[in-house]
N, C-alpha and C. Protein backbone atom coordinates (compact mmCIF):
# COMPACT_ATOMS: atom_id res chain seq x y z
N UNK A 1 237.06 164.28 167.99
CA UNK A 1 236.44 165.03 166.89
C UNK A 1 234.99 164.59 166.74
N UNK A 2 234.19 165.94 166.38
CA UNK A 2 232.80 164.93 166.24
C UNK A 2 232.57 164.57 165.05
N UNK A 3 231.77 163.45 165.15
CA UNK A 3 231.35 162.71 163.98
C UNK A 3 230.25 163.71 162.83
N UNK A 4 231.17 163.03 161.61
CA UNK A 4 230.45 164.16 160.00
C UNK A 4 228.94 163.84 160.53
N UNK A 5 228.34 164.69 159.95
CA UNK A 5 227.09 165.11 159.49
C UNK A 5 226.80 164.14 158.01
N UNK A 6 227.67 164.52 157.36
CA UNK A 6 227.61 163.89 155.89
C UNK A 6 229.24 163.62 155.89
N UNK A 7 229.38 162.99 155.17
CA UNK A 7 230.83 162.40 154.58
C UNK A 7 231.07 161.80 153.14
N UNK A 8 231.72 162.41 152.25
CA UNK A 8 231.77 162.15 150.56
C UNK A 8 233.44 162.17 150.56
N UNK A 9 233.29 161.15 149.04
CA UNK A 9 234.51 161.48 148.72
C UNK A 9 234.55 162.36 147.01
N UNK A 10 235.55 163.28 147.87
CA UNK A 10 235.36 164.36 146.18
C UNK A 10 236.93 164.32 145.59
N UNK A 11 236.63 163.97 144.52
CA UNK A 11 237.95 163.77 143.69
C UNK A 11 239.36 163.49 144.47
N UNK A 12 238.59 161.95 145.01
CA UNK A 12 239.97 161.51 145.66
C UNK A 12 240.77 161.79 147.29
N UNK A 13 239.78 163.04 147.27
CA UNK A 13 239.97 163.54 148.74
C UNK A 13 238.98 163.36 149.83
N UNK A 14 239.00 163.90 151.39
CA UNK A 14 237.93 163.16 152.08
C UNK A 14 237.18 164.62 152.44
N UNK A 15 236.19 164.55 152.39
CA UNK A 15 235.15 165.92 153.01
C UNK A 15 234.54 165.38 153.94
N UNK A 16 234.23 165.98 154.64
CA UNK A 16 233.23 166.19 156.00
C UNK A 16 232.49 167.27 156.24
N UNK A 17 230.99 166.96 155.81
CA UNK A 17 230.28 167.95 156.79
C UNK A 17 229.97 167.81 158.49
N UNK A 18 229.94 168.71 158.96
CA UNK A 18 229.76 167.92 160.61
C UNK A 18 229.13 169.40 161.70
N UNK A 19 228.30 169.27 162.23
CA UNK A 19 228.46 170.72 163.51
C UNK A 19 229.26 171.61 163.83
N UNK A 20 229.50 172.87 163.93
CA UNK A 20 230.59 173.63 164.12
C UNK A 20 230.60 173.54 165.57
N UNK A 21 231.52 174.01 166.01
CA UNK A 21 231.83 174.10 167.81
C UNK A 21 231.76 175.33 168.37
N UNK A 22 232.27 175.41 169.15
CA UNK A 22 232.99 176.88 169.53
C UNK A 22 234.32 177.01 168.91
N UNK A 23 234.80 176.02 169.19
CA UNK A 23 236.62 176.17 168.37
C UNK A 23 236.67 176.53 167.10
N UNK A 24 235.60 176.31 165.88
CA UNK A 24 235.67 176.34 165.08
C UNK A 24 235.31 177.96 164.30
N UNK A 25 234.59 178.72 165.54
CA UNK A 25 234.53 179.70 165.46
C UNK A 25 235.72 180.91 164.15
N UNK A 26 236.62 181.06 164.82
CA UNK A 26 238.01 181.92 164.19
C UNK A 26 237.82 181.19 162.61
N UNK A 27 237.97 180.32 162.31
CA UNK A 27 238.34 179.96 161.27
C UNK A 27 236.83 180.30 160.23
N UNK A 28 235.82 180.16 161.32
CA UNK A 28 234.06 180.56 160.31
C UNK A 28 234.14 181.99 160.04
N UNK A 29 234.51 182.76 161.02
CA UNK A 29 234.57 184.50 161.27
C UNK A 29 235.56 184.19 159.63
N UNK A 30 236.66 183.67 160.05
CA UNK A 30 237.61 184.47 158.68
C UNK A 30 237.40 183.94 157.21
N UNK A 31 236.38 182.90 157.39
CA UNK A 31 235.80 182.32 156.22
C UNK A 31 234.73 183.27 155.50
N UNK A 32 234.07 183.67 156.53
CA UNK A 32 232.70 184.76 156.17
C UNK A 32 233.68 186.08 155.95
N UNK A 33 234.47 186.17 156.79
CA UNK A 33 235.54 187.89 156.28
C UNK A 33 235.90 187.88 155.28
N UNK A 34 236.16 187.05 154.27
CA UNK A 34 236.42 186.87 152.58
C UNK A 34 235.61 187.42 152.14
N UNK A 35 234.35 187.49 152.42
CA UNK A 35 233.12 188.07 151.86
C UNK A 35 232.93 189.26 152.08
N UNK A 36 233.38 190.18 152.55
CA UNK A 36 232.67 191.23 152.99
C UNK A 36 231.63 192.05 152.27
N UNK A 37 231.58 191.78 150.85
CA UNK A 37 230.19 192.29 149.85
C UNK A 37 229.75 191.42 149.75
N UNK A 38 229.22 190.26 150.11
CA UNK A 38 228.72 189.33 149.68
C UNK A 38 227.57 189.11 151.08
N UNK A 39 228.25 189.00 152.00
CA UNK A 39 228.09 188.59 153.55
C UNK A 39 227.79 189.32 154.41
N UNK A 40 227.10 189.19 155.59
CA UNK A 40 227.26 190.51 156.77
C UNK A 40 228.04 189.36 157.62
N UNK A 41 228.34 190.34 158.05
CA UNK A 41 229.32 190.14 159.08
C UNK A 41 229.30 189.85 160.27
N UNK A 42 228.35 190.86 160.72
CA UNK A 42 227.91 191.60 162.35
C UNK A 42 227.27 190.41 162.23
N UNK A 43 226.46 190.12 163.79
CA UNK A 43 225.33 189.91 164.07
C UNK A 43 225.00 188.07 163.70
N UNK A 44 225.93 187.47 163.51
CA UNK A 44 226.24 185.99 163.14
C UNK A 44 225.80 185.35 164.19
N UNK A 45 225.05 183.95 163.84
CA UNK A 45 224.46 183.10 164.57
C UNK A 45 225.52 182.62 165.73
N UNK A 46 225.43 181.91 166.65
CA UNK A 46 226.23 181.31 167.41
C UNK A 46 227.07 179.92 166.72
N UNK A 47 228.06 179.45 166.93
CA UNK A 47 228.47 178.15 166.55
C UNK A 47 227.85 177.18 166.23
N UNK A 48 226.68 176.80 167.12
CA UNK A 48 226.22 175.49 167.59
C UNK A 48 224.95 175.87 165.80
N UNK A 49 224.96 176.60 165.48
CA UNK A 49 224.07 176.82 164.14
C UNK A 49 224.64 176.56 162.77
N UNK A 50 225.76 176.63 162.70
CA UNK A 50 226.35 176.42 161.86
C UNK A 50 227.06 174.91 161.46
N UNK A 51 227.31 174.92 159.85
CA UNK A 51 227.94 173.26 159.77
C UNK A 51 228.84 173.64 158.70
N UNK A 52 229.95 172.89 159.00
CA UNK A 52 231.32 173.42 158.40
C UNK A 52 231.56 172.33 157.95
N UNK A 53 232.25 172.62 156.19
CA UNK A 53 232.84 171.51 155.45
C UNK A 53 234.10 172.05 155.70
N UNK A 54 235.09 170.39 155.93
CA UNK A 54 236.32 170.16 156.44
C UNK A 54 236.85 169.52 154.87
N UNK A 55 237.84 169.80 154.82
CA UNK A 55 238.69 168.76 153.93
C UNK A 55 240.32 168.71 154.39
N UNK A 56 240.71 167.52 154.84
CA UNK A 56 242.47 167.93 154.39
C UNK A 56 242.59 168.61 156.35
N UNK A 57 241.52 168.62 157.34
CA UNK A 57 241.03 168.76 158.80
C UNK A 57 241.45 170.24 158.60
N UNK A 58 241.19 170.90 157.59
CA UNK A 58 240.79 172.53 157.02
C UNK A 58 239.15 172.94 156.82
N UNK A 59 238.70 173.74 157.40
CA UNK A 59 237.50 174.29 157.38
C UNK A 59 237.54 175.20 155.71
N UNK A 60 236.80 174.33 154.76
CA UNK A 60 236.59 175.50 153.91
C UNK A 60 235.18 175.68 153.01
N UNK A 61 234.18 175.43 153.96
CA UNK A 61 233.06 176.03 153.92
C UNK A 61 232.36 175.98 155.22
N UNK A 62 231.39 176.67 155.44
CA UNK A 62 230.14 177.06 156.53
C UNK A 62 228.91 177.44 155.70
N UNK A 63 228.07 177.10 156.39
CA UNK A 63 226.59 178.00 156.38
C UNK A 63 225.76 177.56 157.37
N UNK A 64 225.05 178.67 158.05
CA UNK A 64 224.29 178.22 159.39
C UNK A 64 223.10 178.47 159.42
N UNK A 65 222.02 177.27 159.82
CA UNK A 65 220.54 177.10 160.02
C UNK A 65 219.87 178.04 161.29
N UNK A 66 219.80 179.10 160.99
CA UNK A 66 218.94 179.66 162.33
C UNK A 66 217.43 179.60 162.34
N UNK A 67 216.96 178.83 163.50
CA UNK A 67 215.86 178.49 163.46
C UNK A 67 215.13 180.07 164.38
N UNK A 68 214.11 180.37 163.86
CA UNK A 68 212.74 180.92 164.55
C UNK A 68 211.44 180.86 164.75
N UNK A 69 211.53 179.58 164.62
CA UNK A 69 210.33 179.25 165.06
C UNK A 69 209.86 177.59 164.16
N UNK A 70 208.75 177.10 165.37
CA UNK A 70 208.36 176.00 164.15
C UNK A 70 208.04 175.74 163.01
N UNK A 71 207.64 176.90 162.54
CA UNK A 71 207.29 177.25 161.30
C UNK A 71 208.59 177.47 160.27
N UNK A 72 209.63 178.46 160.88
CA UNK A 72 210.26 179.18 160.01
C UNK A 72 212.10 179.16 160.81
N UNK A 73 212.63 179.01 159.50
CA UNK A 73 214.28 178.59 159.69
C UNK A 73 215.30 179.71 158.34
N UNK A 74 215.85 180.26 158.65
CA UNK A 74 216.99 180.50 157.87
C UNK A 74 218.41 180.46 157.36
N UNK A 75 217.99 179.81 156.30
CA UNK A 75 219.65 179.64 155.48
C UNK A 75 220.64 180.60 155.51
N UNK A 76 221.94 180.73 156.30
CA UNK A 76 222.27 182.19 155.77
C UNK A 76 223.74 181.91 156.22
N UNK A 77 224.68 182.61 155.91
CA UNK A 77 225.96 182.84 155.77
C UNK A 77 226.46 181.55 154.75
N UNK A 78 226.28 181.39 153.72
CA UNK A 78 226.52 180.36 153.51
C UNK A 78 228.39 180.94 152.39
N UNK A 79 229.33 180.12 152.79
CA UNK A 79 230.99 180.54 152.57
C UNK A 79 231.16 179.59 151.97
N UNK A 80 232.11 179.30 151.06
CA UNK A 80 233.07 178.04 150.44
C UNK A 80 234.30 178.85 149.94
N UNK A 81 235.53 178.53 150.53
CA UNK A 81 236.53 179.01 150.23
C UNK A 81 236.79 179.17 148.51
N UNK A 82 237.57 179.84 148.50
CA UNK A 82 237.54 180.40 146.63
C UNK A 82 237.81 179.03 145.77
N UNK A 83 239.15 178.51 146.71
CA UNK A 83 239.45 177.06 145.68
C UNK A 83 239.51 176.08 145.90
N UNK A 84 237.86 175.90 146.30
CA UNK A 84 237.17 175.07 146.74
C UNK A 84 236.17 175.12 146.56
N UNK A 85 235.73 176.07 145.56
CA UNK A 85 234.15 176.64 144.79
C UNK A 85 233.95 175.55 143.77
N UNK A 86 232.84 175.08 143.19
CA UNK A 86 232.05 174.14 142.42
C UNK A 86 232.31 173.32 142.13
N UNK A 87 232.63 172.07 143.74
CA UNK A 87 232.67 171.08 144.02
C UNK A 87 231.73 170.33 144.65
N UNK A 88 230.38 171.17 144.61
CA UNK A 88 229.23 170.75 145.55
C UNK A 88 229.17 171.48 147.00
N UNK A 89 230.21 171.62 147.53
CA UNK A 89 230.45 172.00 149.10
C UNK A 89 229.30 172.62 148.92
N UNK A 90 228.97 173.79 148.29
CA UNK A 90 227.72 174.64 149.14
C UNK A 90 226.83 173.68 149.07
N UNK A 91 225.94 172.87 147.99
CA UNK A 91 225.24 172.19 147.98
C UNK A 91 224.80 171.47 149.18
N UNK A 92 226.04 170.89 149.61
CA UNK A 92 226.33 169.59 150.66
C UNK A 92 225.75 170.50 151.67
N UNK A 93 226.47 171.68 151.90
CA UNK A 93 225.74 172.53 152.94
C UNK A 93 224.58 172.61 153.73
N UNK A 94 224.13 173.23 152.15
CA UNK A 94 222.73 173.23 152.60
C UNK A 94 221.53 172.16 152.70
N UNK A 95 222.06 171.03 152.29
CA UNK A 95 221.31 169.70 152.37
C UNK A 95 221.72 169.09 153.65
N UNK A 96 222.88 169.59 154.27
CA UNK A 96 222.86 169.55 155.87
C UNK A 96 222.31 170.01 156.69
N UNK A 97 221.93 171.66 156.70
CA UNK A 97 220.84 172.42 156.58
C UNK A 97 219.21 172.09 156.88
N UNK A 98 219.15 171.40 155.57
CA UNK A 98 217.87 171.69 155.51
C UNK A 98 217.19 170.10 156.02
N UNK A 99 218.53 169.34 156.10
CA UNK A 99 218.06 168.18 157.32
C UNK A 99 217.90 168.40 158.85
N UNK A 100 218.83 169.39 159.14
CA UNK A 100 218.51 169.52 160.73
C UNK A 100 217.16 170.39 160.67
N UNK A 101 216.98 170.84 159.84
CA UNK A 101 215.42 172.14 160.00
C UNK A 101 214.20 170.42 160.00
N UNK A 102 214.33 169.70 159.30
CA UNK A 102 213.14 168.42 159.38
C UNK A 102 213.56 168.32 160.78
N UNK A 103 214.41 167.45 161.00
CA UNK A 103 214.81 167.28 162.41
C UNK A 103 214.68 168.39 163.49
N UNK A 104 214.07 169.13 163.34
CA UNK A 104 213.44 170.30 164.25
C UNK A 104 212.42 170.65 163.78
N UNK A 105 211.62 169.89 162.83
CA UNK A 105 210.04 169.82 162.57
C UNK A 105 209.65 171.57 161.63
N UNK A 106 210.77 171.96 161.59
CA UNK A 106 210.59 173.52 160.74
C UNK A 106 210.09 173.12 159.04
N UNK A 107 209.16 173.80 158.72
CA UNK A 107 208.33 173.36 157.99
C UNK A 107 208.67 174.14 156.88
N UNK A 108 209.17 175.91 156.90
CA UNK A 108 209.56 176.66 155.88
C UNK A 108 211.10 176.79 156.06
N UNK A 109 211.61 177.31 154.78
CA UNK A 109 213.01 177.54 154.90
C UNK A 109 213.54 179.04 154.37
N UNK A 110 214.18 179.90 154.51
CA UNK A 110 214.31 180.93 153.44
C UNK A 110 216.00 180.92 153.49
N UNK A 111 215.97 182.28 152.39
CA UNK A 111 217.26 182.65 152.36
C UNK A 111 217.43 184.23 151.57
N UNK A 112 218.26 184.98 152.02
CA UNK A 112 218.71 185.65 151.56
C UNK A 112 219.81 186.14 150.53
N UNK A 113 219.87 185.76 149.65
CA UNK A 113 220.73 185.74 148.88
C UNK A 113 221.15 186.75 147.23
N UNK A 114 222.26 186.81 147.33
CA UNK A 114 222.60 187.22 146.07
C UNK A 114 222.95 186.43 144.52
N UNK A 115 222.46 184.92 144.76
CA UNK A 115 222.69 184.54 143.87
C UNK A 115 221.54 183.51 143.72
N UNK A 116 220.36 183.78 143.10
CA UNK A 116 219.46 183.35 143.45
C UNK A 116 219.44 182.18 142.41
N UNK A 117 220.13 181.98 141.79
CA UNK A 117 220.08 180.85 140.65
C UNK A 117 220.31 179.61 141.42
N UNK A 118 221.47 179.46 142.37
CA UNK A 118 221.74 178.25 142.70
C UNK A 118 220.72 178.42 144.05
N UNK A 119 220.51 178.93 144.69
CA UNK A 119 219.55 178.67 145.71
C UNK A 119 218.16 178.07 144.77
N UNK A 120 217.34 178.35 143.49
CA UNK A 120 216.54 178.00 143.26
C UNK A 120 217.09 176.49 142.87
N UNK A 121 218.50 176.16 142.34
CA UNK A 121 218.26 174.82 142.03
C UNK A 121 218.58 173.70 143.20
N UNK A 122 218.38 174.23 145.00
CA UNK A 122 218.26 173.71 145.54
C UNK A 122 217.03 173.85 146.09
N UNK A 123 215.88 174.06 145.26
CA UNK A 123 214.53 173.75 146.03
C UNK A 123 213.59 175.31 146.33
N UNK A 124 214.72 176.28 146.68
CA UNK A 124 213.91 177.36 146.59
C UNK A 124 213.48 178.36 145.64
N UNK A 125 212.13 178.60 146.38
CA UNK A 125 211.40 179.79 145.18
C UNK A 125 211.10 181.01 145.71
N UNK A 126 210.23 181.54 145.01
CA UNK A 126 210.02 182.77 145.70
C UNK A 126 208.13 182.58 146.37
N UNK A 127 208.13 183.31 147.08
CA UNK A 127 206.67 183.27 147.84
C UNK A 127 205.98 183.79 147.09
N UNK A 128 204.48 182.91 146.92
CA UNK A 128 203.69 183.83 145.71
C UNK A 128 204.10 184.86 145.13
N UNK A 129 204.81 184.47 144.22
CA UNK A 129 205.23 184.98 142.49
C UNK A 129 206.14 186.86 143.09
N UNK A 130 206.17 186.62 144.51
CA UNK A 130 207.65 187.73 144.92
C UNK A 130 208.86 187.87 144.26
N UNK A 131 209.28 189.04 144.80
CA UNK A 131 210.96 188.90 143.66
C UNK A 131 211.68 189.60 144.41
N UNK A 132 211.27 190.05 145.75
CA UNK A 132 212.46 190.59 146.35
C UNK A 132 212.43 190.47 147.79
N UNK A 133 213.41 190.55 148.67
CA UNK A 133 213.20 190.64 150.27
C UNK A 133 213.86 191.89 150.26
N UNK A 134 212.82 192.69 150.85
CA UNK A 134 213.37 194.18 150.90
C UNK A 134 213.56 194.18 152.95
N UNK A 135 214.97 195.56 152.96
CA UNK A 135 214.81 195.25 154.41
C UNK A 135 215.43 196.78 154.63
N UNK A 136 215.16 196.95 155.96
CA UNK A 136 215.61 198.09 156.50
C UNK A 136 216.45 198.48 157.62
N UNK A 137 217.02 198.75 157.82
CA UNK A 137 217.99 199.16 158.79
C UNK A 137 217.95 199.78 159.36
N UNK A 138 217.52 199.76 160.86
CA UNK A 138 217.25 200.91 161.92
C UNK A 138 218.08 201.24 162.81
């Protein structure tokens, strides 16, 4: 098994953040398929981008760092199983996240999100005084 990324103990139990694999794949797909209004689906980073919280050697969160460039990295799919919601996991996430983006010298971070409250109380804002990422679909 590979070694956590991060490792906490949450109320008694053991968590692990750590690299996703390839194996870990099926279980990220059906983690993000819970979401289907929340999440896209299609078009998901490869394994090796993603970092999955384990508890109990159960996957029940992901979110994956896709980098593009030195400059610029994105936060995105970020999952925590339903009952396993506001225990930190996403938090832990993305502070896994946003350590491998230093460790790849990426200097900005974004995200797309629908819940912009807890993304701001991990650090993000909006780009000169913006309020939306508008996008299009071709």
């Amino acid at each position: 098994m590979d070694r956590p990324f991060f490792s906490n103990r949450m109320r008694g139990k053991d968590m692990d953040i750590r690299k996703a694999s390839a194996t870990d794949m099926p279980a990220i797909l059906k983690l993000i398929g819970a979401y289907p209004d929340e999440l896209m689906q299609d078009n998901l980073p490869p394994a090796d981008a993603f970092f999955i919280a384990i508890e109990n050697e159960e996957i029940v969160g992901c979110c994956a760092l896709e980098i593009y460039s030195k400059r610029l990295a994105e936060v995105r799919s970020l999952a925590v199983r339903k009952d396993f919601q506001h225990k930190g996991i996403a938090k832990q996430l993305i502070r896994a996240c946003t350590a491998q983006a230093k460790e790849n010298a990426v200097y900005e971070l974004f995200c797309i999100t629908g819940n912009p409250d807890f993304f701001e109380k991990q650090g993000f804002g909006s780009f000169k005084k913006e309020k939306y990422a508008l996008i299009k679909i071709l």
